[in-house]
N, C-alpha and C. Protein backbone atom coordinates (compact mmCIF):
# COMPACT_ATOMS: atom_id res chain seq x y z
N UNK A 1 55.12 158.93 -9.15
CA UNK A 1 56.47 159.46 -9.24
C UNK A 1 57.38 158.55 -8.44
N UNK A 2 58.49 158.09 -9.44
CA UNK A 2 59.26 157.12 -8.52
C UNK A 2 60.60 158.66 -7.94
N UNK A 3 61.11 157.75 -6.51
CA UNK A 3 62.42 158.50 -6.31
C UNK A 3 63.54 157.42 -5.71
N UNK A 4 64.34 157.93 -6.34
CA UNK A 4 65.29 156.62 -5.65
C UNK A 4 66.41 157.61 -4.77
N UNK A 5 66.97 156.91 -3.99
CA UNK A 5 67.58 157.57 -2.81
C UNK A 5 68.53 156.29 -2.55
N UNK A 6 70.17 156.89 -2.27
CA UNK A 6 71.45 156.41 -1.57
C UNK A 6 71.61 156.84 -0.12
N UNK A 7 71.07 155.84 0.63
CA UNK A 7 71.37 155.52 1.64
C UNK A 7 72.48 154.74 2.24
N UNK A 8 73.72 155.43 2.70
CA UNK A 8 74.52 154.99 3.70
C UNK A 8 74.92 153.06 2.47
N UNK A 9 74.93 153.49 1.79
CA UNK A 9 75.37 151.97 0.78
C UNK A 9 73.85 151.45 0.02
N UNK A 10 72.86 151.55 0.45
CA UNK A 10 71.73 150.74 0.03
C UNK A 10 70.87 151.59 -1.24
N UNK A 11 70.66 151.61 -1.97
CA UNK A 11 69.49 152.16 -2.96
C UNK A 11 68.18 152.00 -2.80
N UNK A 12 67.27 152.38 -2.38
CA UNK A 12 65.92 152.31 -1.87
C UNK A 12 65.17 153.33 -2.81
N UNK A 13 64.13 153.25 -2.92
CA UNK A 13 62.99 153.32 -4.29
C UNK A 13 61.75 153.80 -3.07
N UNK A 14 61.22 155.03 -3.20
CA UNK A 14 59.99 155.52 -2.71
C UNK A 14 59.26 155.51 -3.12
N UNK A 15 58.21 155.14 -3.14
CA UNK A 15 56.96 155.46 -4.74
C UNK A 15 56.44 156.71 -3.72
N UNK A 16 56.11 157.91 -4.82
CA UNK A 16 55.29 158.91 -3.84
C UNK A 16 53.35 157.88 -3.78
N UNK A 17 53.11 158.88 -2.63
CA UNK A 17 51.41 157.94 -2.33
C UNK A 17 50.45 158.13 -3.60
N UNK A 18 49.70 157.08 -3.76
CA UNK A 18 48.85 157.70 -4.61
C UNK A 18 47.50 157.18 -4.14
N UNK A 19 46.35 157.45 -4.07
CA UNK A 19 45.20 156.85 -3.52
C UNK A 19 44.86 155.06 -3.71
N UNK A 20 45.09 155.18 -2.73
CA UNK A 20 44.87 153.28 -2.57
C UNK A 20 43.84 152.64 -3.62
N UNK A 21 43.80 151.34 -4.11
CA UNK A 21 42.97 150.64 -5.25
C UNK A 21 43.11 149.27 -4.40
N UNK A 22 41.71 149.19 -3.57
CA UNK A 22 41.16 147.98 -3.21
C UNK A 22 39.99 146.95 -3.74
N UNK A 23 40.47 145.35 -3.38
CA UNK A 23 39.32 145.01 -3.78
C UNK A 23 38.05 144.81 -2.90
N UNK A 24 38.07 145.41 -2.02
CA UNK A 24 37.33 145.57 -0.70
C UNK A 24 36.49 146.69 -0.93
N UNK A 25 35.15 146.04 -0.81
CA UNK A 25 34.18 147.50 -0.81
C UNK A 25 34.69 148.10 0.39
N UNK A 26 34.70 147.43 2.11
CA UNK A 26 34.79 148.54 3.14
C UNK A 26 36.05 147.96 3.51
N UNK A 27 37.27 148.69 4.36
CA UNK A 27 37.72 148.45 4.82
C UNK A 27 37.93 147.47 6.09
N UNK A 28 38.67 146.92 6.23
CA UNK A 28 38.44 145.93 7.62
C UNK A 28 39.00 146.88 8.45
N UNK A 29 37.65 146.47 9.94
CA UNK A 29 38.07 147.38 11.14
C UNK A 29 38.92 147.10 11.92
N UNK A 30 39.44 147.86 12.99
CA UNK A 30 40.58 147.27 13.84
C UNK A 30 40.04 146.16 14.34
N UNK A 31 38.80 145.78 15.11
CA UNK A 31 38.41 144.61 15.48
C UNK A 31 38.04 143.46 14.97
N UNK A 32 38.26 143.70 13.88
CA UNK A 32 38.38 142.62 12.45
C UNK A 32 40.09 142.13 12.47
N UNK A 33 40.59 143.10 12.37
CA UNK A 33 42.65 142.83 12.00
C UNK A 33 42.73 142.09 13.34
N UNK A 34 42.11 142.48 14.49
CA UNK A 34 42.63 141.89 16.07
C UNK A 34 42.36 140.38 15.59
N UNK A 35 40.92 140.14 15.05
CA UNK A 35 40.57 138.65 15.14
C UNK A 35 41.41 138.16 14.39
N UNK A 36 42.01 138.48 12.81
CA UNK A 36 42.19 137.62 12.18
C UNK A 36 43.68 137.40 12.59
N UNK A 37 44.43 138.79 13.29
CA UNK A 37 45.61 138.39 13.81
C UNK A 37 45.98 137.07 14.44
N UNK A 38 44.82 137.16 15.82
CA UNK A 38 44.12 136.05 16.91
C UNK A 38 44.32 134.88 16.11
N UNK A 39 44.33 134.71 14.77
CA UNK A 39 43.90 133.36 14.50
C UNK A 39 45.28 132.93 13.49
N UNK A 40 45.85 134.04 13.56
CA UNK A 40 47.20 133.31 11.99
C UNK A 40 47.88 132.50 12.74
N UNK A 41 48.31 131.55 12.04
CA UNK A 41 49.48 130.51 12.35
C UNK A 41 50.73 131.73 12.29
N UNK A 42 51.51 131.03 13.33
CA UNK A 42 53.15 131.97 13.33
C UNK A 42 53.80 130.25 13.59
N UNK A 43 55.03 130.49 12.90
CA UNK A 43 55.48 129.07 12.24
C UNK A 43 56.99 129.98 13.23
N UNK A 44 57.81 129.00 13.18
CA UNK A 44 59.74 128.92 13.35
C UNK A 44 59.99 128.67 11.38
N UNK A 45 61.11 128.97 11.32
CA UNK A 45 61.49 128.63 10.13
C UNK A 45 62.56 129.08 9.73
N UNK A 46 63.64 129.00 8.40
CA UNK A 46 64.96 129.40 8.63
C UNK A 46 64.63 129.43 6.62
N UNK A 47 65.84 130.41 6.28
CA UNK A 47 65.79 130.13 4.91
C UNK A 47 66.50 129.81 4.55
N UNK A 48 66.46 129.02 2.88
CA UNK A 48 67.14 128.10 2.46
C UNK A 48 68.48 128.46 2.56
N UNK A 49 69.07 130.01 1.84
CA UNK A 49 70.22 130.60 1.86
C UNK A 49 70.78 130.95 3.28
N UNK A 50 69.77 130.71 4.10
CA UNK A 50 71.07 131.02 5.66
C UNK A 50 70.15 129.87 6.40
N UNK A 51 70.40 129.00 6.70
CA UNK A 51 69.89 127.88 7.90
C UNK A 51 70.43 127.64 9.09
N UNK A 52 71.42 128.57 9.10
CA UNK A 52 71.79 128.57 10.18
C UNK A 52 70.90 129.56 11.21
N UNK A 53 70.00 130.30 10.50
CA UNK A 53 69.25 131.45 11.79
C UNK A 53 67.87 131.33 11.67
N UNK A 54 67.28 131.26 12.76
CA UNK A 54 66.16 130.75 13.15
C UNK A 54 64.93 132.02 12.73
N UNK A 55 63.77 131.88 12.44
CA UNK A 55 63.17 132.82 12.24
C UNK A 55 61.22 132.55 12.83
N UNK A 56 61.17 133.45 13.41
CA UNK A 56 60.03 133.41 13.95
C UNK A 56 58.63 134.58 13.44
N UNK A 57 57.93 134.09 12.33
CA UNK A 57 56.36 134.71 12.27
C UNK A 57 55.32 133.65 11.03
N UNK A 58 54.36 134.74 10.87
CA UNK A 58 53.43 133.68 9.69
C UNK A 58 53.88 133.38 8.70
N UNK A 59 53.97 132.61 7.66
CA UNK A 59 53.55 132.50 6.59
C UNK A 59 52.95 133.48 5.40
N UNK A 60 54.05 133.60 4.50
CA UNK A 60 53.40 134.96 3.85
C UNK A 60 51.55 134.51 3.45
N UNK A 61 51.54 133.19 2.58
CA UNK A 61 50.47 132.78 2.14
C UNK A 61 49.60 133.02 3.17
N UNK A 62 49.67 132.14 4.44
CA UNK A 62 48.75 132.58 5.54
C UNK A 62 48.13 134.34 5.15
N UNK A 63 49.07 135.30 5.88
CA UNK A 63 49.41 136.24 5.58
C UNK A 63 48.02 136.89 5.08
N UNK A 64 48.73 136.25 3.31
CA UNK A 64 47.63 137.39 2.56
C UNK A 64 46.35 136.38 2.55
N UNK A 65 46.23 135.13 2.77
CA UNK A 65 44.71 134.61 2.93
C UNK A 65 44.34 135.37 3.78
N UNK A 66 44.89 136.08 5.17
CA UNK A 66 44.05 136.45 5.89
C UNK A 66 43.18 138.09 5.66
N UNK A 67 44.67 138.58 5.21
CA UNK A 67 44.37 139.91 5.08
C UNK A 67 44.39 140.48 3.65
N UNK A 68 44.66 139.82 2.86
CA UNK A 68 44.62 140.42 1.61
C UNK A 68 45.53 141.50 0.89
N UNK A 69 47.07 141.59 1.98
CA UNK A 69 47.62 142.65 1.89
C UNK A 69 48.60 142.67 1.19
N UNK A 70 49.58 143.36 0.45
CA UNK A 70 50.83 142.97 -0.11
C UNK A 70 50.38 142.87 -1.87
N UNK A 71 51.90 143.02 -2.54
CA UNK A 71 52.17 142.28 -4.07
C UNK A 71 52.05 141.09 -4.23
N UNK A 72 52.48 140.01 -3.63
CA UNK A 72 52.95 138.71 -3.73
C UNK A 72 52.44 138.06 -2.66
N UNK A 73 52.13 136.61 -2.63
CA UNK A 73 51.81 135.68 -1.96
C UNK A 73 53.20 135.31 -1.39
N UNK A 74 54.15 136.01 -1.54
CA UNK A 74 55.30 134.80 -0.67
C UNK A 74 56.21 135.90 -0.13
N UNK A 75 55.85 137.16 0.22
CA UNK A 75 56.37 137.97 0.73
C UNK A 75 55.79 138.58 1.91
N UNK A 76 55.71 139.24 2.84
CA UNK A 76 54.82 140.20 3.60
C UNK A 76 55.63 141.32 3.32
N UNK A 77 54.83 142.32 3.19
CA UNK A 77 55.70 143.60 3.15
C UNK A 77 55.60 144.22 4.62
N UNK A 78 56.63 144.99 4.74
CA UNK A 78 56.82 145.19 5.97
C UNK A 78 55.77 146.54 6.80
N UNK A 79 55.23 147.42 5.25
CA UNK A 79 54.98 148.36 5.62
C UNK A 79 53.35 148.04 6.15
N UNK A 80 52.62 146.82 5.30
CA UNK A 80 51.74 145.86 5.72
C UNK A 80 51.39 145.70 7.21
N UNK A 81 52.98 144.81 7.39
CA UNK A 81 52.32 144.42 8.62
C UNK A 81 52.67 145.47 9.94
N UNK A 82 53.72 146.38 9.90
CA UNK A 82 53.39 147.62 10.86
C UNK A 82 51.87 147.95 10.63
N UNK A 83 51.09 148.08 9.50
CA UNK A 83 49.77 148.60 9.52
C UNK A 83 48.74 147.87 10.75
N UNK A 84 49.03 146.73 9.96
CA UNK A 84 47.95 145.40 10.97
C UNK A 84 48.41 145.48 12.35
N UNK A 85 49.85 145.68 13.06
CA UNK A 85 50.33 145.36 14.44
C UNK A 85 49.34 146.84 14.71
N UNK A 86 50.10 147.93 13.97
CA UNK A 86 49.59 149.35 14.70
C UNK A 86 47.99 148.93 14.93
N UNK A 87 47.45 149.00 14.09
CA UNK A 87 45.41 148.78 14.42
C UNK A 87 45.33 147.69 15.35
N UNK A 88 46.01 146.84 15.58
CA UNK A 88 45.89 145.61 16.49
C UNK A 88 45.73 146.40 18.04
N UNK A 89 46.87 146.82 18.56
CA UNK A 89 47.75 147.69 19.75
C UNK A 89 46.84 148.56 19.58
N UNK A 90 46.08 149.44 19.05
CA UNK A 90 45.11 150.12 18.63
C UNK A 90 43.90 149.88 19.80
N UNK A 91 43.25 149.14 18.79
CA UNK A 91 42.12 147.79 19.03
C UNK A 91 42.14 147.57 20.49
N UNK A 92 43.74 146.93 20.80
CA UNK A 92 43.69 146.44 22.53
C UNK A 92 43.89 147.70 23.00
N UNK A 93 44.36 148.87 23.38
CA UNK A 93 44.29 149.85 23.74
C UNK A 93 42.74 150.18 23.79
N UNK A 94 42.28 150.49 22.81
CA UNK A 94 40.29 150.87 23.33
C UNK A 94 40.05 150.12 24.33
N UNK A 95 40.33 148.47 23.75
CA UNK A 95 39.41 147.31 24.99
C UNK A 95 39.98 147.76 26.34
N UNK A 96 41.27 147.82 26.26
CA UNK A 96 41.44 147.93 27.85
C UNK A 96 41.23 149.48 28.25
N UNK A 97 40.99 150.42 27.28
CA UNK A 97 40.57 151.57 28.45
C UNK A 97 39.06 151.62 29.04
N UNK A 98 38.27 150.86 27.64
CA UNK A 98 37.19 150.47 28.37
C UNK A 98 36.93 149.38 29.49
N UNK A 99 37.46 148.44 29.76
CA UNK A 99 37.96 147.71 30.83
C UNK A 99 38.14 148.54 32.23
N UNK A 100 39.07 149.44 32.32
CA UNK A 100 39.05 150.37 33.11
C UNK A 100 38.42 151.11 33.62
N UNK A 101 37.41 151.64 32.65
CA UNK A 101 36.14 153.03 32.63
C UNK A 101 35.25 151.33 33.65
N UNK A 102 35.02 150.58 33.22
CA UNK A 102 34.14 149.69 33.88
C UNK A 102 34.84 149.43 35.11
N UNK A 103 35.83 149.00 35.36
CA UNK A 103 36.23 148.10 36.96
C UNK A 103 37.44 149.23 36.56
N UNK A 104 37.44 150.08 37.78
CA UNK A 104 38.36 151.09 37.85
C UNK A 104 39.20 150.37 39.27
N UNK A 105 40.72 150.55 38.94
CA UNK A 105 41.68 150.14 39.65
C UNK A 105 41.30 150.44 41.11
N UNK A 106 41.56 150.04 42.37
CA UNK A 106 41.23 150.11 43.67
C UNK A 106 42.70 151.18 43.78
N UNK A 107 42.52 151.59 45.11
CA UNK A 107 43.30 152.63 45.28
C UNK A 107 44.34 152.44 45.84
N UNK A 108 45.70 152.77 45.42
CA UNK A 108 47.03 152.21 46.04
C UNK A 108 46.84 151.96 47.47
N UNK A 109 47.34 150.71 47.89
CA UNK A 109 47.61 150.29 49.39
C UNK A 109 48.44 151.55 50.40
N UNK A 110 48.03 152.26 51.62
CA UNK A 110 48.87 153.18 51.94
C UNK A 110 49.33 152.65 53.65
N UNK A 111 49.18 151.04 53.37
CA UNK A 111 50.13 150.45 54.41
C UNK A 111 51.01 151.11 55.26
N UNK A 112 51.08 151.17 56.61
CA UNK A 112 52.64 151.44 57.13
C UNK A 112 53.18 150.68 57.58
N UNK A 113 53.19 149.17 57.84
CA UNK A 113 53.95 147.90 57.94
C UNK A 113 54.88 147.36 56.99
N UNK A 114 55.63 146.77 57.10
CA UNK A 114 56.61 146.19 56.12
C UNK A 114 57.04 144.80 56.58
N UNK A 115 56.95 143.98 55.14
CA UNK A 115 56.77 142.43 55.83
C UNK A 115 58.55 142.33 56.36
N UNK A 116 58.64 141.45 57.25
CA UNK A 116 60.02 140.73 57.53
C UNK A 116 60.28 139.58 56.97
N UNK A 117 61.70 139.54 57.14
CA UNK A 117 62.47 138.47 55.65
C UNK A 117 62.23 137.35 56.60
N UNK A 118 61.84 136.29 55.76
CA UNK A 118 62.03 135.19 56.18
C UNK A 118 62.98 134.36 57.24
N UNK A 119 62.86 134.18 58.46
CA UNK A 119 64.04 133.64 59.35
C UNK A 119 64.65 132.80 59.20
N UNK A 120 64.35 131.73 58.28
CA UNK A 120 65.36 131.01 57.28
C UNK A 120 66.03 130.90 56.58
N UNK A 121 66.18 132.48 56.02
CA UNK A 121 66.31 132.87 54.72
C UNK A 121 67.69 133.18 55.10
N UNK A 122 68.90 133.29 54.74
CA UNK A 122 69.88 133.63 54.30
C UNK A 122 70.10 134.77 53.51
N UNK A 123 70.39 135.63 54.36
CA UNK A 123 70.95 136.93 53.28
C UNK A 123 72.82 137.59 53.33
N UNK A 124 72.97 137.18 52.20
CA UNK A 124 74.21 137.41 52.19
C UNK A 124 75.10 138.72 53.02
């Protein structure tokens, strides 16, 4: 079911969900998306129609060589790559709580000294 919707000037097109059609027997895990993130080229680049503004990420092609995601080879879709960042941030979130559970933080300093400013130092 398509729906189209007027937004504030823009026309935008929803497709309602329909069960995903992959060519992937299993899904890739978050610690799969972390690596292949780990490894994409992120380029500078500007487009032809505005060169005046600088633009910073991958390569769509990169992109879908890595992940397989999207319509087109020369696009990333956006809803794509929120997917891959979210499981990424994901991914590092586990590692570092397990990080933690292993070497648990030492316990705030409860000092009662306080260093003095430098006697050279100039304070306005």
């Amino acid at each position: 079911m398509r729906i189209t919707a007027l937004v504030r000037g823009f026309a935008s097109t929803f497709l309602r969900p329909r069960p995903p059609r992959t060519e992937r027997a299993e899904p890739l895990t978050r610690a799969q998306i972390l690596a292949l993130l780990d490894e994409l080229p992120v380029s500078e680049w500007r487009y032809d129609w505005d060169p005046d503004t600088l633009h910073i990420g991958p390569m769509a092609q990169d992109w879908r060589a890595a992940f397989g995601y999207g319509r087109r080879e020369t696009t990333i879709d956006v809803v794509d790559s929120q997917g891959v960042l979210i499981a990424a941030v994901q991914e590092l979130s586990r590692r570092l709580r397990h990080l933690e559970e292993q070497h648990p933080a030492p316990a705030p300093c409860r000092c009662t000294h306080t260093s003095e400013p430098d006697p050279g130092m100039r304070i306005p």
